[in-house]
Protein backbone atom coordinates (compact mmCIF):
# COMPACT_ATOMS: atom_id res chain seq x y z
CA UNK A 1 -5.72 -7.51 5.95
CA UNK A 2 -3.77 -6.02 8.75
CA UNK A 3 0.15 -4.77 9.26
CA UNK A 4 2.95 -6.54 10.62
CA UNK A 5 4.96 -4.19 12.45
CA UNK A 6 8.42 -6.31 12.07
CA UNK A 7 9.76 -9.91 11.77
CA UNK A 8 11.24 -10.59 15.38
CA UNK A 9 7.40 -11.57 16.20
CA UNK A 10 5.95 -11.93 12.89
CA UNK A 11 4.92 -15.29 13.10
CA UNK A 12 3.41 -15.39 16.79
CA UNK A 13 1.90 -12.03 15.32
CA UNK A 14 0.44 -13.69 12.18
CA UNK A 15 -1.20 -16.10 14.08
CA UNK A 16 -2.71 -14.06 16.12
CA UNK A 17 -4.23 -11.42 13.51
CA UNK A 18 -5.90 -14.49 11.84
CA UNK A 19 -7.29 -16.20 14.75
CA UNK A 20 -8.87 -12.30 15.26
CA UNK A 21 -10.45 -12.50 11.56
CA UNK A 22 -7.66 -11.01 9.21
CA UNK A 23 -7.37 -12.99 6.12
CA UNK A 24 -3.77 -11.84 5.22
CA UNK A 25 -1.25 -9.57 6.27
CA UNK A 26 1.21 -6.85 5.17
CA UNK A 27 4.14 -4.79 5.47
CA UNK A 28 5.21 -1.60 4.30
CA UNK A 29 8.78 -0.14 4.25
CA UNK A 30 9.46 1.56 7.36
CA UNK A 31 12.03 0.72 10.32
CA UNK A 32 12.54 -2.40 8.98
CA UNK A 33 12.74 -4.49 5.55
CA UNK A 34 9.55 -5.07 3.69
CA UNK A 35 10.01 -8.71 3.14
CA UNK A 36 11.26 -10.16 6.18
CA UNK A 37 8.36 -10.21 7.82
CA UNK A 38 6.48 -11.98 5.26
CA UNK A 39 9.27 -14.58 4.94
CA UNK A 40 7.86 -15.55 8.65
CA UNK A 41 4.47 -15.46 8.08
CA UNK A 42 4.37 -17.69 5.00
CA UNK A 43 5.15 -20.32 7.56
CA UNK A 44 1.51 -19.84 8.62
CA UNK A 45 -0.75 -21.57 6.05
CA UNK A 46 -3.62 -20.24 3.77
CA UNK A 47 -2.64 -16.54 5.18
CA UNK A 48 -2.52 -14.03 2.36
CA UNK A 49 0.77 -11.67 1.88
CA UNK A 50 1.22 -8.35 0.94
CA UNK A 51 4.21 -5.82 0.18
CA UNK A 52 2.18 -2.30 0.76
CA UNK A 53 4.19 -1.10 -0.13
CA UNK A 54 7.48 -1.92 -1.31
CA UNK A 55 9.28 1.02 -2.62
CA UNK A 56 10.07 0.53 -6.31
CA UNK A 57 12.85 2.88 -7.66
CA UNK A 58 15.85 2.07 -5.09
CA UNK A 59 15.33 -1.55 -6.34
CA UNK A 60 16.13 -3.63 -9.67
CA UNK A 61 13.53 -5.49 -11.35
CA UNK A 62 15.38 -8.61 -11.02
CA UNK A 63 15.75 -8.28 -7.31
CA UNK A 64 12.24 -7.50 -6.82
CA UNK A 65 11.24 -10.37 -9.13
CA UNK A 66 12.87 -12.80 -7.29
CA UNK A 67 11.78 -11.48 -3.87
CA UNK A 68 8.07 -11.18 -5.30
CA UNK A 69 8.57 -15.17 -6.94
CA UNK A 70 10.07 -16.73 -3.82
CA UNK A 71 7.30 -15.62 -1.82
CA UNK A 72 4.97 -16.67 -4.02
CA UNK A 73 6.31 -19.82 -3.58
CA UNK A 74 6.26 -19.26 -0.06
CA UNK A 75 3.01 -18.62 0.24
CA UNK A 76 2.05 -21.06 -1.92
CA UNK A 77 0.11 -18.74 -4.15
CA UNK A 78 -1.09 -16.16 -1.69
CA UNK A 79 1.43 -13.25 -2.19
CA UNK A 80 0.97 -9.71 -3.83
CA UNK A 81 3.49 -7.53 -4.88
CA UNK A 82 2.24 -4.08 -3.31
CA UNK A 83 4.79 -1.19 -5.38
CA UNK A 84 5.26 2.29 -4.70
CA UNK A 85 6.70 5.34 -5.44
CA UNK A 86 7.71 7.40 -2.58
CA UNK A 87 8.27 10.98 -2.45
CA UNK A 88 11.48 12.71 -4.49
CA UNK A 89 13.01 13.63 -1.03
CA UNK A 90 12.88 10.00 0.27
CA UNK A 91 14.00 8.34 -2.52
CA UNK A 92 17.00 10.52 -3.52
CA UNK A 93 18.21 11.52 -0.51
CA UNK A 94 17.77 8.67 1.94
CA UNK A 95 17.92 5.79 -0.48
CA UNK A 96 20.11 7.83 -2.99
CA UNK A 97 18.32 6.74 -6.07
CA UNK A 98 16.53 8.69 -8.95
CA UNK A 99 12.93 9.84 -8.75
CA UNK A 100 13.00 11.89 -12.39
CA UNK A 101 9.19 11.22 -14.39
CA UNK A 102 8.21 9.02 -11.74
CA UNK A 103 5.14 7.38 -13.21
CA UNK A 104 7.10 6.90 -16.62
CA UNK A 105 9.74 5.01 -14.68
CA UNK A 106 6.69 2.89 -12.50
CA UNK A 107 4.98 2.30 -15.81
CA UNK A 108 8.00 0.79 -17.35
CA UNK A 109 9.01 -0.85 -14.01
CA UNK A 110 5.70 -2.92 -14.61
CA UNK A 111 6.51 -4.18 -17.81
CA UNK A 112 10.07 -5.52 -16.58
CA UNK A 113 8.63 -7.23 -13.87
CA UNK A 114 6.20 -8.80 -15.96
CA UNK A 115 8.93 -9.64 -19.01
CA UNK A 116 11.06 -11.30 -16.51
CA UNK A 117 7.94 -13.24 -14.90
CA UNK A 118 7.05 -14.38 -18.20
CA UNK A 119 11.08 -15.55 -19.27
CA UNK A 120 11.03 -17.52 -16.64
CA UNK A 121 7.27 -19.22 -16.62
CA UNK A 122 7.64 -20.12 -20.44
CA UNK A 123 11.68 -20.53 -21.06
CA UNK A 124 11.44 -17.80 -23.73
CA UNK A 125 14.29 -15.39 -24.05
CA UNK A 126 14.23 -12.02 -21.96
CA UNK A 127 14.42 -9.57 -23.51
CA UNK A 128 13.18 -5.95 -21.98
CA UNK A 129 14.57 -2.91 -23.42
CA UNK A 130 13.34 0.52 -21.69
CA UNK A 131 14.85 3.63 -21.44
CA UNK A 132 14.84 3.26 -17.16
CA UNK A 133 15.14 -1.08 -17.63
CA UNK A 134 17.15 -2.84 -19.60
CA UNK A 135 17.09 -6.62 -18.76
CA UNK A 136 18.47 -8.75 -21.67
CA UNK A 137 19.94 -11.94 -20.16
CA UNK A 138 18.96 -14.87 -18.08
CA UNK A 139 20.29 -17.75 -18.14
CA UNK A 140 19.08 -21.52 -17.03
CA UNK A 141 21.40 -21.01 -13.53
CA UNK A 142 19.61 -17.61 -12.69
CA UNK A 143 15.69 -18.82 -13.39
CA UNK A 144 14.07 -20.22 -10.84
CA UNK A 145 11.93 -21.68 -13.65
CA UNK A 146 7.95 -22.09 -13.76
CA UNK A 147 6.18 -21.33 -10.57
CA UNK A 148 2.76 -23.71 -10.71
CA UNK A 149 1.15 -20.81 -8.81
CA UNK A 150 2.03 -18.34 -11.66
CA UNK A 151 3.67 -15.11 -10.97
CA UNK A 152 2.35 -12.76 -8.51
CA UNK A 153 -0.23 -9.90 -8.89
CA UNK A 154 1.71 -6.26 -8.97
CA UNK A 155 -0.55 -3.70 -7.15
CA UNK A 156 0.56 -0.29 -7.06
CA UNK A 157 -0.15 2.44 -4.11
CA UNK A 158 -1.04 5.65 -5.96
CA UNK A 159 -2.45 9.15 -4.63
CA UNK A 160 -2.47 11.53 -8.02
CA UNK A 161 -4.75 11.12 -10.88
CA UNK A 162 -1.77 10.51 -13.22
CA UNK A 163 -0.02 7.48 -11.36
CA UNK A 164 -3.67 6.22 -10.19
CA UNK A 165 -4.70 5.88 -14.18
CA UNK A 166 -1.74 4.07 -14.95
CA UNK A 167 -2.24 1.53 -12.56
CA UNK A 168 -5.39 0.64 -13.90
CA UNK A 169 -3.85 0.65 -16.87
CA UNK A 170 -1.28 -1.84 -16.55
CA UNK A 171 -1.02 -3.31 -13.25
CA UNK A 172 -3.43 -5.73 -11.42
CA UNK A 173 -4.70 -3.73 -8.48
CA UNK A 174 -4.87 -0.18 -6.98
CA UNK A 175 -3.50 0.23 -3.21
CA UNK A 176 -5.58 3.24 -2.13
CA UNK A 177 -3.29 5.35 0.25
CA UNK A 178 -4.54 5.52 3.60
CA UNK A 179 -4.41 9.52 3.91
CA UNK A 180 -7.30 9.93 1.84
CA UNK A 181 -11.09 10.15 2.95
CA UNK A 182 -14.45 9.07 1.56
CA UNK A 183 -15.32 12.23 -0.71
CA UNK A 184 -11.30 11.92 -2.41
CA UNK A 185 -11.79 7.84 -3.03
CA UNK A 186 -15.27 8.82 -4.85
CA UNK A 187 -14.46 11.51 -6.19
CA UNK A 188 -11.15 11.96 -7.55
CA UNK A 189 -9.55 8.12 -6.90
CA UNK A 190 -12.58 6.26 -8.58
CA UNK A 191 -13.24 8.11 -11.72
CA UNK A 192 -9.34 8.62 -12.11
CA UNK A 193 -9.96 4.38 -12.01
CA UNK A 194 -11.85 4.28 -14.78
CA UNK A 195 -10.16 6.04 -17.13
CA UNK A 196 -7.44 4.07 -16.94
CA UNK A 197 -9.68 0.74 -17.59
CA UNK A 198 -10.93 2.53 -20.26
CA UNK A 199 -7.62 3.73 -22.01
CA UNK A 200 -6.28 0.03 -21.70
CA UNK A 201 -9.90 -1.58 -22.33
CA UNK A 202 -10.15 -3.48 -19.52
CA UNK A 203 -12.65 -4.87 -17.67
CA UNK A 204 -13.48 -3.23 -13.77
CA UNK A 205 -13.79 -7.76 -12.85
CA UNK A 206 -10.10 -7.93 -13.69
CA UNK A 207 -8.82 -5.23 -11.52
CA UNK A 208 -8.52 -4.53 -7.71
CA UNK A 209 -9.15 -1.69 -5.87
CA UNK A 210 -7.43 -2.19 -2.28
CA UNK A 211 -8.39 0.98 0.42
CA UNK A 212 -6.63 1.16 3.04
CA UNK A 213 -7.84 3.03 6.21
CA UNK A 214 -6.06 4.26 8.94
CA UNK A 215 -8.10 2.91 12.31
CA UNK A 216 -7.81 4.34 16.04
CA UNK A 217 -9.51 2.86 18.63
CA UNK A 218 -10.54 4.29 22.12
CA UNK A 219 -13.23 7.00 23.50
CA UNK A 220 -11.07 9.52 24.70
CA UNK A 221 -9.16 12.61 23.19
CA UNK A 222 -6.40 10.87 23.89
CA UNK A 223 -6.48 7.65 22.14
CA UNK A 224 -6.27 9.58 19.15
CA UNK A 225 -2.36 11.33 19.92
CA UNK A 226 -0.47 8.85 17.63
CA UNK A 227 -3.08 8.96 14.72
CA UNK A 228 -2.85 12.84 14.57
CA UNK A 229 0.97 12.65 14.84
CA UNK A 230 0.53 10.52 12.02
CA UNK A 231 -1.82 12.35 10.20
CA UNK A 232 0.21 15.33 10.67
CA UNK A 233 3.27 13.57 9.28
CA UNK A 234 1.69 12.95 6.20
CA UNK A 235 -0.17 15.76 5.73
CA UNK A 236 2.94 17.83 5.88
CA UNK A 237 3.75 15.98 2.09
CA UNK A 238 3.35 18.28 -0.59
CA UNK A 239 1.93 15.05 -2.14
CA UNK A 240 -0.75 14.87 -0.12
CA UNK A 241 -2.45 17.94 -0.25
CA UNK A 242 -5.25 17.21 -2.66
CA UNK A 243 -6.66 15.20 0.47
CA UNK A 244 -6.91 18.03 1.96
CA UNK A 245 -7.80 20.39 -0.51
CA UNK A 246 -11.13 18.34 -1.41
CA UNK A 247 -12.21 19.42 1.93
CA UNK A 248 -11.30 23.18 1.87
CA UNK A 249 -8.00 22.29 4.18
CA UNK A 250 -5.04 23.08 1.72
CA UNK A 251 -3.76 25.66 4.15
CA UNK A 252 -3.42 23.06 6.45
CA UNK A 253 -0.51 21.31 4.34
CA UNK A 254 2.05 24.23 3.99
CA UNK A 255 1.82 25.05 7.44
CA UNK A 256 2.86 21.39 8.58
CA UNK A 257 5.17 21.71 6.24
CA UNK A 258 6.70 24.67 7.35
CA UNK A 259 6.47 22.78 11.14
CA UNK A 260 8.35 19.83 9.83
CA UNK A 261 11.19 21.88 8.51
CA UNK A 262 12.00 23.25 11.71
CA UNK A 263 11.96 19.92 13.55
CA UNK A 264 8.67 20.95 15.39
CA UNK A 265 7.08 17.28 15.45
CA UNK A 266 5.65 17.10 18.04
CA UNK A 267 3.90 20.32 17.97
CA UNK A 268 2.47 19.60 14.37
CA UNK A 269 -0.45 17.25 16.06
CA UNK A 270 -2.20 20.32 17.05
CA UNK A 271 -3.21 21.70 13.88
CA UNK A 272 -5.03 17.62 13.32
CA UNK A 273 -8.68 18.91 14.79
CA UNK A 274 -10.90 16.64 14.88
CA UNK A 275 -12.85 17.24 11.39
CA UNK A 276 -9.82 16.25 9.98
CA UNK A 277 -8.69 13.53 11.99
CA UNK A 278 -12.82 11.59 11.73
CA UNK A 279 -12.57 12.50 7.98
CA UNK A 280 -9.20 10.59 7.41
CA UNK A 281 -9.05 7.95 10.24
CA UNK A 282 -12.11 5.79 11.36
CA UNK A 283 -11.95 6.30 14.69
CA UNK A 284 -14.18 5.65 18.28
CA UNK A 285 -15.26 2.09 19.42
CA UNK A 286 -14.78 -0.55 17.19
CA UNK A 287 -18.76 -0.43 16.00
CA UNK A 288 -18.22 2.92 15.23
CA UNK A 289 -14.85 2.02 13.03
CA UNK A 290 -16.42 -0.62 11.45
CA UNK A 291 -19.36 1.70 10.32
CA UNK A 292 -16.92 4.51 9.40
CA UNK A 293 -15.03 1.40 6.92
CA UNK A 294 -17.75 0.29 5.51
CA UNK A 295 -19.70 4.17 4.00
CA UNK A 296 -16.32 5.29 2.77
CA UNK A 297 -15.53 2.14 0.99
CA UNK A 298 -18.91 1.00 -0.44
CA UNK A 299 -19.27 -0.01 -3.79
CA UNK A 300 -15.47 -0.02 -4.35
CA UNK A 301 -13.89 -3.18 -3.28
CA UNK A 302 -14.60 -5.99 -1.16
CA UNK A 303 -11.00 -6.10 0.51
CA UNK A 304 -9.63 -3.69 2.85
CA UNK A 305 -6.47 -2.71 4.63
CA UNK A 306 -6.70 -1.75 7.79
CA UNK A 307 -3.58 1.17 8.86
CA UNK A 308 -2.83 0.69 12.86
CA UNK A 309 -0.43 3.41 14.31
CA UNK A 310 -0.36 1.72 17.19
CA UNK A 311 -1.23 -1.77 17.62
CA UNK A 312 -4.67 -1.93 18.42
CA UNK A 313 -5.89 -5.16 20.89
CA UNK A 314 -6.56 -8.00 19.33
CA UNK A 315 -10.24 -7.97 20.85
CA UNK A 316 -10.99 -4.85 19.19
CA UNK A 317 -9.76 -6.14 15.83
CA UNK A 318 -11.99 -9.16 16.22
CA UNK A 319 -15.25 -6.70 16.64
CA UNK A 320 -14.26 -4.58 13.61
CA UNK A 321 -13.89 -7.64 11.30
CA UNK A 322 -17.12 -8.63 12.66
CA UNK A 323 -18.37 -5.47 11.88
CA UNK A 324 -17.60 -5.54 8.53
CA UNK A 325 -18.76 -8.77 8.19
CA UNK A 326 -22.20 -8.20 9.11
């Protein structure tokens, strides 16, 4: 799967991406709403859709089930509803919502989705009492009734061990954030993974484990500007800095921070060298992404996401899914 960058040209766009090999595509919540795009693309058929991610806490469970069922719908049974978290800065003081015990509030955030799924699939009463959720009424004008697709899956993106283990605890699929890097997937996302499968006694067949990988194509230095920008945007998080730490780059993270504070953006791609922009990114000639893809993500899922900060050409797109094909 591959992004949609917003809906004015979603549907030329989702055409496009599949004739190049994607089988679905996605959005995530940036410049523009998260579901819009998708709205378009469900007019192309047997494409598969994806919120990654939608972010969870400014929204109700009852908007976001009816968002998540009417693309279902849509889609005709090809939608996923991709969750996340955000940071405590983002979420309280650009979408002025509350953050507090965040994977508390995502774990009970699950369970009203899927209560309000299930009143309306099987006509029972609702009836979802939480101490973030409280969803007690629906009546026959507010269900959209039975969906014969089913509800949607609910994947969440997760970085920390804590948020990561309940996810495989109660949702249906992991979205592996695309600042990460081969050594942090095996070694801290995986086994974090299996716990939770364990704790919930589940089975590793029922649930999905989604990387996605930030690509940059192109030879030169250059080619590379916008992925370090980006990579220096995130790696200014607090959030993300046991990425870096699991390669002896924590430093890095407070210093970008410090950068970010004083409006310095565009000086903060510096500090990206380029050990840390081959460990995070798959980057170089297509061949050379597609190789990159497929030793960081072996043995952990069969579906990928591939993270563009620029659109890449459509050519090169086609020779990385062929890449990963072969």
């Amino acid at each position: 799967m591959t992004a949609l960058f917003g809906p004015t040209d979603a549907i030329e766009r989702t055409h496009a991406l599949v004739e190049a090999g994607a089988t679905g595509v996605f959005t995530f919540e940036g410049p523009h709403d998260v579901f819009a795009p998708l709205t378009l693309a469900s007019t192309v058929g047997g494409v598969d859709l994806m919120t990654n991610v939608a972010i969870a806490f400014p929204r109700n469970p009852i908007h976001l089930a009816h968002q998540a069922i009417d693309h279902q719908l849509l889609s005709g049974g090809r939608f996923t509803l991709g969750l996340g978290t955000q940071i405590r800065t983002q979420i309280e003081k650009r979408f002025g919502a509350d953050f507090e015990r965040p994977v508390g509030r995502m774990r009970e955030l699950i369970g009203a989705l899927r209560a309000i799924f299930d009143a309306w699939q099987t006509g029972e009463r609702l009836d979802f009492r939480g101490e973030f959720y409280r969803h007690t009424l629906m009546t026959p004008t507010f269900s959209p009734g039975p969906s014969p697709y089913g509800p949607p899956p609910i994947y969440v993106g997760a970085l920390g061990p804590q948020l990561t283990r309940a996810t495989a605890e109660l949702a249906d699929g992991l979205l592996v954030m695309p600042f990460g890097s081969k050594r942090f997937l095996h070694e801290v996302t995986v086994p974090a993974v299996r716990a939770g499968l364990n704790a919930a006694g589940r089975s590793a067949d029922d649930f999905a484990v989604v990387p996605e990988i930030i690509v940059s194509v192109g030879e030169d230095d250059r080619d590379h500007d916008a992925t370090r920008r980006l990579l220096a945007f995130y790696g200014s998080t607090p959030a993300y800095r046991p990425v870096l730490e699991a390669h002896g780059w924590g430093d890095l993270q407070p210093e970008l921070n410090a950068m970010s504070k004083q409006g310095r953006w565009q000086e903060m791609s510096a500090l990206i060298d380029d050990d840390v922009l081959h460990t995070i990114a798959a980057c170089g000639s297509p061949a050379e992404i597609a190789a990159h893809i497929a030793d960081r993500v072996a043995g952990v899922g069969d579906r990928i996401c591939l993270y563009q900060p620029t659109p890449i050409s459509l050519d090169s797109l086609a020779q990385i899914v062929d890449g990963l094909r072969t």
